[in-house]
Protein backbone atom coordinates (compact mmCIF):
# COMPACT_ATOMS: atom_id res chain seq x y z
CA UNK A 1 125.03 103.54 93.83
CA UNK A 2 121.77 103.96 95.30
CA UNK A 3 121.03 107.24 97.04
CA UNK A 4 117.80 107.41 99.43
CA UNK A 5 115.22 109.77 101.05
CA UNK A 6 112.05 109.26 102.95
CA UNK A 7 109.67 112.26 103.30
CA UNK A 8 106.48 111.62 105.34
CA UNK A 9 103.52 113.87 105.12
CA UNK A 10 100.94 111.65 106.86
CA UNK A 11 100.42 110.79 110.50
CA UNK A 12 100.20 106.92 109.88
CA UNK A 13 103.80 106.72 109.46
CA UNK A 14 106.31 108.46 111.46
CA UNK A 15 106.15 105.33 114.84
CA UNK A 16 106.79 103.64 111.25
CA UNK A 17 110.03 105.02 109.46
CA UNK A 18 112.61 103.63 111.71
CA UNK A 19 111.75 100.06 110.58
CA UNK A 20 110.31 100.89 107.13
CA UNK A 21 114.54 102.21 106.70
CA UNK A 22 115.77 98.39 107.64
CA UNK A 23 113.46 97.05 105.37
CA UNK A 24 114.60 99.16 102.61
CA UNK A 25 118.36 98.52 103.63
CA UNK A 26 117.62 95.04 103.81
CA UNK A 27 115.53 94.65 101.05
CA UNK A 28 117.83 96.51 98.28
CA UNK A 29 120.72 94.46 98.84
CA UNK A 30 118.61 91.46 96.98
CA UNK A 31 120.52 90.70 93.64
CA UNK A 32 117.09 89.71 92.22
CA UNK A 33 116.25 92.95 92.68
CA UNK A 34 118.66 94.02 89.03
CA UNK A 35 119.97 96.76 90.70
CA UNK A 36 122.68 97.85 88.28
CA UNK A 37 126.03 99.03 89.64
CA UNK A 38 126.71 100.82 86.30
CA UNK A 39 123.77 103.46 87.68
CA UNK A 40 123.07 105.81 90.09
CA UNK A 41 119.37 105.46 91.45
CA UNK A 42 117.52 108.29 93.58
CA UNK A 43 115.05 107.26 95.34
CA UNK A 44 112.85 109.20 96.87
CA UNK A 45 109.78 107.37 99.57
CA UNK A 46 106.93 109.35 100.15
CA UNK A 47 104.93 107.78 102.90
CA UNK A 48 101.21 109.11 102.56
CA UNK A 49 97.65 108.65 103.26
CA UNK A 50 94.75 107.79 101.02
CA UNK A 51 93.57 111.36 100.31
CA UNK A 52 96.89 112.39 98.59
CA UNK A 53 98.09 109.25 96.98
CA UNK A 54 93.95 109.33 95.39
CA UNK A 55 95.15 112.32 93.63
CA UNK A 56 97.85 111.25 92.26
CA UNK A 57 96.55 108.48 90.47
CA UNK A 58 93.96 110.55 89.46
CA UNK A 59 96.34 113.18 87.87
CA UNK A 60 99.04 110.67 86.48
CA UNK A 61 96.86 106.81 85.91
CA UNK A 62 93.79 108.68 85.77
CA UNK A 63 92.29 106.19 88.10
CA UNK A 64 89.69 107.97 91.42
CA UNK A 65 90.79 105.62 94.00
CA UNK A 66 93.84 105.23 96.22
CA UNK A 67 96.10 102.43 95.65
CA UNK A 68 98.99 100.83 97.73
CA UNK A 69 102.02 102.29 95.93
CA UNK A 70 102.81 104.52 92.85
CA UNK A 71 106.02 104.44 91.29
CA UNK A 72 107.28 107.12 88.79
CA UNK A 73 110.54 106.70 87.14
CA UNK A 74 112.88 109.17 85.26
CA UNK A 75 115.83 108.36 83.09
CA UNK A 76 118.60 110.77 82.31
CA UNK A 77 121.16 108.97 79.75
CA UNK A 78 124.85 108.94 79.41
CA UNK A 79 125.90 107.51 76.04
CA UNK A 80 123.13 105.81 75.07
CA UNK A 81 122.44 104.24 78.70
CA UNK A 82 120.61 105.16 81.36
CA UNK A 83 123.13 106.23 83.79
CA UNK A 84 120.87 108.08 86.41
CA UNK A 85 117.26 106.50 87.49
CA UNK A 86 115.18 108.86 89.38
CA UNK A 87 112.49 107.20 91.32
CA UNK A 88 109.84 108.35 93.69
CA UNK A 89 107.77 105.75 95.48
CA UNK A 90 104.36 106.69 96.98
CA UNK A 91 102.94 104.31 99.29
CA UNK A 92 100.06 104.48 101.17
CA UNK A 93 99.63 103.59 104.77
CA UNK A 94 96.24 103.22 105.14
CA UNK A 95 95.63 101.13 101.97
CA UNK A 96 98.51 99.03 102.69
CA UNK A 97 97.16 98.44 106.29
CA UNK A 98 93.46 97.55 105.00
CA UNK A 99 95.52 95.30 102.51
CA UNK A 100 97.31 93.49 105.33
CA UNK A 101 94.54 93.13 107.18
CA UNK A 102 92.19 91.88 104.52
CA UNK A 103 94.94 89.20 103.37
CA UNK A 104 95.86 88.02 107.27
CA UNK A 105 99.28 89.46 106.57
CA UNK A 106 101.46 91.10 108.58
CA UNK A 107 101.74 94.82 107.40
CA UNK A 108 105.91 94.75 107.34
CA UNK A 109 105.67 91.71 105.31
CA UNK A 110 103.12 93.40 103.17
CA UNK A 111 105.00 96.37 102.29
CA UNK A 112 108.29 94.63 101.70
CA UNK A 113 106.50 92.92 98.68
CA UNK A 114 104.85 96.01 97.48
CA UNK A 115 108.10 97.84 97.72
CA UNK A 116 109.92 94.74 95.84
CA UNK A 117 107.31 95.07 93.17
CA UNK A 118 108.36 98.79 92.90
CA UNK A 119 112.04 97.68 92.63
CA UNK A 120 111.51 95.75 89.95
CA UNK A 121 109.50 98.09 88.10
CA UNK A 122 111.98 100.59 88.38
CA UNK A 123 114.43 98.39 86.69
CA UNK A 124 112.23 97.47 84.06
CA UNK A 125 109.74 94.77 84.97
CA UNK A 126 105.99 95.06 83.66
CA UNK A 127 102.66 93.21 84.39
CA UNK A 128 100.55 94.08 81.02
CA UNK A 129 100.85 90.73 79.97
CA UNK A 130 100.19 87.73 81.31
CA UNK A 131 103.65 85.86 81.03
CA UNK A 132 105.45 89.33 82.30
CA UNK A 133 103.01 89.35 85.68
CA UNK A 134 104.22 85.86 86.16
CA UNK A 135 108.16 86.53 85.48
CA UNK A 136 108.20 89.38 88.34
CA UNK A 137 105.23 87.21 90.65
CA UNK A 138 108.08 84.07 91.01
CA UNK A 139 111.01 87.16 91.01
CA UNK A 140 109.03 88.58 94.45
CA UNK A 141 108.50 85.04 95.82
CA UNK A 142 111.96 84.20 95.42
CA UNK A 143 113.09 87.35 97.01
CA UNK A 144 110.73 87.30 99.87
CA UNK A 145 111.56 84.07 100.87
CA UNK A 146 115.07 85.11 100.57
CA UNK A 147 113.82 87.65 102.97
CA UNK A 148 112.30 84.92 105.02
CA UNK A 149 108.81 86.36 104.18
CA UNK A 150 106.05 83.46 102.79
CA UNK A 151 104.59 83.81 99.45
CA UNK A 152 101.46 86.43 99.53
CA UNK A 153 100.14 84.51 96.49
């Protein structure tokens, strides 16, 4: 089961939301995705701005810029498996945007892949190593295109 909230505290979102809630709808139902059915994931969205997503990557990556997306995941475990995944995705309007723009990609398109990348990092998918960022770079192609979304690559 996945259970969903969007909170916005930025004014480059809200003409946003209604279509940022088909993409998610759209977008989760992608088996590539690993979406267990044996858990329950909560997910929160926050859509933000620069200024407060800057702070929390200071304060959790310990990085002082703003970034696209943060995603923090919490476990809480039922017999030895993870039954409940807590998730809260931070994305950033204005980065995304300056992304999109810099790349000649549409900014829909744009965050649909950054919110796929979040997906599968919330069900276990890492970049630190080489091979990894490849296994999850052909799992978003395939799902984009499933999406009928071309390869930001």
């Amino acid at each position: 089961m996945i259970i969903s909230n969007f909170f916005c505290n930025s004014n480059h979102w809200p003409r946003r939301i209604e279509k940022i809630k088909k993409i998610f709808k759209r977008t989760i139902k992608q088996k590539d995705l690993n979406f267990n059915d044996k858990r329950n994931y909560f997910i929160n969205f926050v859509l933000t701005d620069d200024k407060e997503i800057k702070k929390l990557n200071l304060k959790y990556k310990n990085k002082k810029k703003a970034t696209d997306v943060l995603t923090f995941i919490s476990k809480t475990k039922n017999n030895n498996f993870a039954k409940n995944m807590f998730c809260d995705i931070f994305f950033s309007a204005q980065t995304l945007k300056k992304d999109a723009k810099k790349n000649n990609i549409n900014f829909y398109d744009h965050f649909t892949h950054i919110f796929i990348h979040s997906c599968l990092h919330i069900n276990g998918f890492t970049h630190q190593k080489y091979k990894d960022f490849r296994i999850m770079q052909h799992l978003e192609i395939k799902i984009l295109k499933n999406l009928g979304i071309n390869n930001p690559y």
